[in-house]
Protein backbone atom coordinates (compact mmCIF):
# COMPACT_ATOMS: atom_id res chain seq x y z
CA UNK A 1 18.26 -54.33 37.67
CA UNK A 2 18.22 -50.54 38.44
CA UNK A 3 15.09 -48.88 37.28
CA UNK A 4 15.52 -44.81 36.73
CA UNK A 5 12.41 -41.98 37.12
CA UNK A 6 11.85 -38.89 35.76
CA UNK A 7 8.69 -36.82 36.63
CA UNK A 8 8.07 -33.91 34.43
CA UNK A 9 4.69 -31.49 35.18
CA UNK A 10 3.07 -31.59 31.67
CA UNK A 11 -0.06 -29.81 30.63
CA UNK A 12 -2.32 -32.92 31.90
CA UNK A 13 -0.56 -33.14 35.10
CA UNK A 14 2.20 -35.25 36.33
CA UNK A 15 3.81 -37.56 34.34
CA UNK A 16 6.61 -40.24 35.20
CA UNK A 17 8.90 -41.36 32.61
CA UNK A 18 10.25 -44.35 33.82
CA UNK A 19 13.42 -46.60 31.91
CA UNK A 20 16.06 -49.16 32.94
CA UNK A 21 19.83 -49.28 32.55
CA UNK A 22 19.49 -50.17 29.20
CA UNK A 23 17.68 -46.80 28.55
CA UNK A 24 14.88 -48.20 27.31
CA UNK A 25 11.46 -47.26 28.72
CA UNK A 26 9.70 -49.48 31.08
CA UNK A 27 6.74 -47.18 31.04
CA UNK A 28 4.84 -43.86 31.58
CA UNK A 29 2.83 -43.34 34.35
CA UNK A 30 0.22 -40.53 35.07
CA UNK A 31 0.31 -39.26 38.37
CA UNK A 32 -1.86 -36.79 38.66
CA UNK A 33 -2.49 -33.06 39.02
CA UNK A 34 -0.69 -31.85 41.79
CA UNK A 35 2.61 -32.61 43.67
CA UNK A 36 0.53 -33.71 46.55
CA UNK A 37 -0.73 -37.00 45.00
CA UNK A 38 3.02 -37.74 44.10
CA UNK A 39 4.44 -40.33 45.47
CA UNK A 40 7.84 -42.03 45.18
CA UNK A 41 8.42 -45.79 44.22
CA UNK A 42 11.30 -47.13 45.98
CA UNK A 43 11.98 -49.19 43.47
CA UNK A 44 12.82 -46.29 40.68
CA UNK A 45 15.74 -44.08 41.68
CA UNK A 46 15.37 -40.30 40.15
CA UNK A 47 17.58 -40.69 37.31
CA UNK A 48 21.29 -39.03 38.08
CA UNK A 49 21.34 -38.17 33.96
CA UNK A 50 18.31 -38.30 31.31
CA UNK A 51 19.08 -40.47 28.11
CA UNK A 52 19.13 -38.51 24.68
CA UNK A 53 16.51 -41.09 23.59
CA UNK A 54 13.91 -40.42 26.44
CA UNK A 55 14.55 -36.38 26.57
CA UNK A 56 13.35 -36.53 23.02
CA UNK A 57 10.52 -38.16 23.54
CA UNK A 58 9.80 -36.63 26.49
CA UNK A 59 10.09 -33.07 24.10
CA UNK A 60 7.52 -34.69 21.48
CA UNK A 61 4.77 -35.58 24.76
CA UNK A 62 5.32 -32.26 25.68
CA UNK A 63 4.53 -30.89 22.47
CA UNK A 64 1.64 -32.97 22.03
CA UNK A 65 0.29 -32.22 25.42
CA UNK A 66 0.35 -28.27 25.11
CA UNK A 67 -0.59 -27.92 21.52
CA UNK A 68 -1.55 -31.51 19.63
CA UNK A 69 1.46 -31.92 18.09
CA UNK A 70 1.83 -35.41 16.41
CA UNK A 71 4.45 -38.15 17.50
CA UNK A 72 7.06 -38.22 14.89
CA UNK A 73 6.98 -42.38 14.98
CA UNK A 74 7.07 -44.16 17.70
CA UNK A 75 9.90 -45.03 18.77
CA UNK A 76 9.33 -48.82 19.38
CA UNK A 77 13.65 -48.99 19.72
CA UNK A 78 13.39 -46.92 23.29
CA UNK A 79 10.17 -49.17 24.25
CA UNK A 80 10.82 -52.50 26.50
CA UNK A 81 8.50 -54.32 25.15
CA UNK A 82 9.17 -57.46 26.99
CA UNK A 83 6.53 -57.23 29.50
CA UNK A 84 3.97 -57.48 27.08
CA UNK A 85 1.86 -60.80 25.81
CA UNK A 86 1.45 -61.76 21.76
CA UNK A 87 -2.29 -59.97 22.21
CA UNK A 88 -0.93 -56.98 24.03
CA UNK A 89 1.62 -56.47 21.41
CA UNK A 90 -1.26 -56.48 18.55
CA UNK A 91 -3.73 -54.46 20.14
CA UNK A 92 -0.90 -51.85 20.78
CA UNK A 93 0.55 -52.00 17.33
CA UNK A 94 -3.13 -51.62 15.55
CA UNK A 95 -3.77 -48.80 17.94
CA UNK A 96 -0.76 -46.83 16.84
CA UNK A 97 -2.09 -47.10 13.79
CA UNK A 98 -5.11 -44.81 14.53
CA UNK A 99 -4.27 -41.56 12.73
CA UNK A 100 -3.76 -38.67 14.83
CA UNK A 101 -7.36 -36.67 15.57
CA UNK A 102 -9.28 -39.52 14.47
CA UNK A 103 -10.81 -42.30 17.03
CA UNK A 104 -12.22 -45.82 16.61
CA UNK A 105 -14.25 -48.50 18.82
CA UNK A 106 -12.69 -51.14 21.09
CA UNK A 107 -14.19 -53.25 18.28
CA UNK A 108 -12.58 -51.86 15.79
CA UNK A 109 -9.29 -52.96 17.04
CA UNK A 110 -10.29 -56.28 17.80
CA UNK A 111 -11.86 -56.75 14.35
CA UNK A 112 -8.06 -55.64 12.74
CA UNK A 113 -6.20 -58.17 15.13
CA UNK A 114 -8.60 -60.69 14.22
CA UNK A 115 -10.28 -61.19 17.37
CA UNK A 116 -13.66 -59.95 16.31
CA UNK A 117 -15.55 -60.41 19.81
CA UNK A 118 -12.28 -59.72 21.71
CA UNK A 119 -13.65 -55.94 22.50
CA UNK A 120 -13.69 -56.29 26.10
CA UNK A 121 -10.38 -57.92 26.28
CA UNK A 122 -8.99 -55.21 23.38
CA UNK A 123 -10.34 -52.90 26.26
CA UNK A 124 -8.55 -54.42 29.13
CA UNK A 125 -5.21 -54.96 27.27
CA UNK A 126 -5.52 -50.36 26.43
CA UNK A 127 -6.02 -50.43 30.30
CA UNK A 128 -2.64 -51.91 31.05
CA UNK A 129 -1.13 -49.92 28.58
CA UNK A 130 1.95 -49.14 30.05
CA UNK A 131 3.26 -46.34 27.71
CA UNK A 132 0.46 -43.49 27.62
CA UNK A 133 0.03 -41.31 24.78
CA UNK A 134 2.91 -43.52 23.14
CA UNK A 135 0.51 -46.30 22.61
CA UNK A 136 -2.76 -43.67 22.17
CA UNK A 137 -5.32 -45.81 23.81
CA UNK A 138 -6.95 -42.46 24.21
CA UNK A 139 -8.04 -42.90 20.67
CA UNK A 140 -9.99 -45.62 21.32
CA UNK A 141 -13.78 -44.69 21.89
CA UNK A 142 -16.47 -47.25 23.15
CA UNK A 143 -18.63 -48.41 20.02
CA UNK A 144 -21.55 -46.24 20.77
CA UNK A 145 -18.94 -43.09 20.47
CA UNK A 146 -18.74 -42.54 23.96
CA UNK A 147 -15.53 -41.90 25.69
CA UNK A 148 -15.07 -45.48 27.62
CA UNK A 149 -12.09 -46.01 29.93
CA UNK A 150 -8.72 -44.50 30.12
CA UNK A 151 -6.26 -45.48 32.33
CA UNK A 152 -8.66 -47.84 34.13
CA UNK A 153 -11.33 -45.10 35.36
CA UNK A 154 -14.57 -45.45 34.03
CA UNK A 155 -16.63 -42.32 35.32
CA UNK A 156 -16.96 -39.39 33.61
CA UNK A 157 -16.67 -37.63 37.26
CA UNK A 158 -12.77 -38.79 37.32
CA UNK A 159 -9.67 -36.59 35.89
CA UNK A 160 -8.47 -39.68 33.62
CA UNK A 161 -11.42 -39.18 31.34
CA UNK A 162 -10.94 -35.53 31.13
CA UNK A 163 -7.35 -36.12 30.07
CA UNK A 164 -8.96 -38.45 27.23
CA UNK A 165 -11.32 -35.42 25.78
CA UNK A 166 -8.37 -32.88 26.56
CA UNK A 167 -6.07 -35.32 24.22
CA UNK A 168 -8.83 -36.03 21.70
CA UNK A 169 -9.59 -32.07 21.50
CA UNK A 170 -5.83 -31.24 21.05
CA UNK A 171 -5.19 -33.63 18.50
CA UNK A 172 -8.81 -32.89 16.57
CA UNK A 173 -7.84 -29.07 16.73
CA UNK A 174 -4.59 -29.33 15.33
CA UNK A 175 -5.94 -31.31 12.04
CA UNK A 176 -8.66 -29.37 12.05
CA UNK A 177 -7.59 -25.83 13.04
CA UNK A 178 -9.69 -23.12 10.82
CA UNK A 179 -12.81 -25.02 12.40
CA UNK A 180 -11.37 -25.74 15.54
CA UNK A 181 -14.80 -24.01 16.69
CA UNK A 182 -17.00 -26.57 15.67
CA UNK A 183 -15.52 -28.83 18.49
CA UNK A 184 -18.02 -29.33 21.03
CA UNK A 185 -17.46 -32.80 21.48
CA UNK A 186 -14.89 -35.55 21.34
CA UNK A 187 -14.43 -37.59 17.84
């Protein structure tokens, strides 16, 4: 099966949009902040024509990326889905549920999928997410508040967990925008 890429510069850097001749997306990949730390996958071709479906979504990322503009819905009909396993499914599904500018623990979301001491693997399952911002793992915070993982990086030192405050800061600010000043911190 033919696999299709489309790599769009976005306010966070680089991102991939990647679907499969069914149009549906396989998954969204960060790649970084410059063209230099691109790289191409032989196994996606750079898509010859961009499905209505994905340039829409792609339009609603973008949004969200430059100013915190929600997701309409998410649009589980683009998603292929069939990569993921039963606990995947309900750690991604109670983490869409996270309203936008708000955050919760890694326990939280294992407490709703009724896993209560499943944190750690609640935390591994956001790490695989394959479908960033989509599935907004970045809304998940470690239980003492602190910012955790995103996209498998753990220090604070690395540009994933930048992206994580950037998101949390856009998406606070819009909610929030006559005291958009009082945010020093992430949420």
């Amino acid at each position: 099966m033919q696999h299709f890429e489309l790599i769009l510069e976005t306010a966070v850097g680089f991102l991939a949009y990647r679907w499969n001749q069914e149009e549906k997306l396989t998954d969204i990949k960060w790649l970084g902040l410059t063209v230099k730390r691109l790289k191409k996958s032989e196994e996606f071709l750079s898509a010859p024509y961009i499905p209505q479906r994905v340039f829409n979504l792609t339009t609603q990322v973008n949004a969200l990326l430059t100013n915190g503009i929600p997701l309409h819905t998410i649009p589980w009909d683009v998603l292929d889905l069939t990569a993921w396993t039963p606990f995947q499914k309900k750690v991604y599904e109670v983490t869409t549920q996270i309203p936008h500018g708000e955050t919760r623990s890694y326990g939280w979301v294992a407490q709703r999928i009724g896993s209560p001491f499943a944190s750690r693997a609640v935390g591994q399952a956001l790490r695989k997410n394959p479908f960033l911002i989509i599935v907004p793992c970045h809304r998940v915070l470690s239980s003492g508040g602190g910012l955790g993982g995103f996209m498998g990086e753990m220090s604070p030192n690395e540009p994933e967990l930048n992206i994580k405050k950037r998101l949390l800061e856009l998406e606070y600010t819009y909610c929030n925008p006559l005291f958009s000043f009082l945010n020093t911190s992430t949420h």
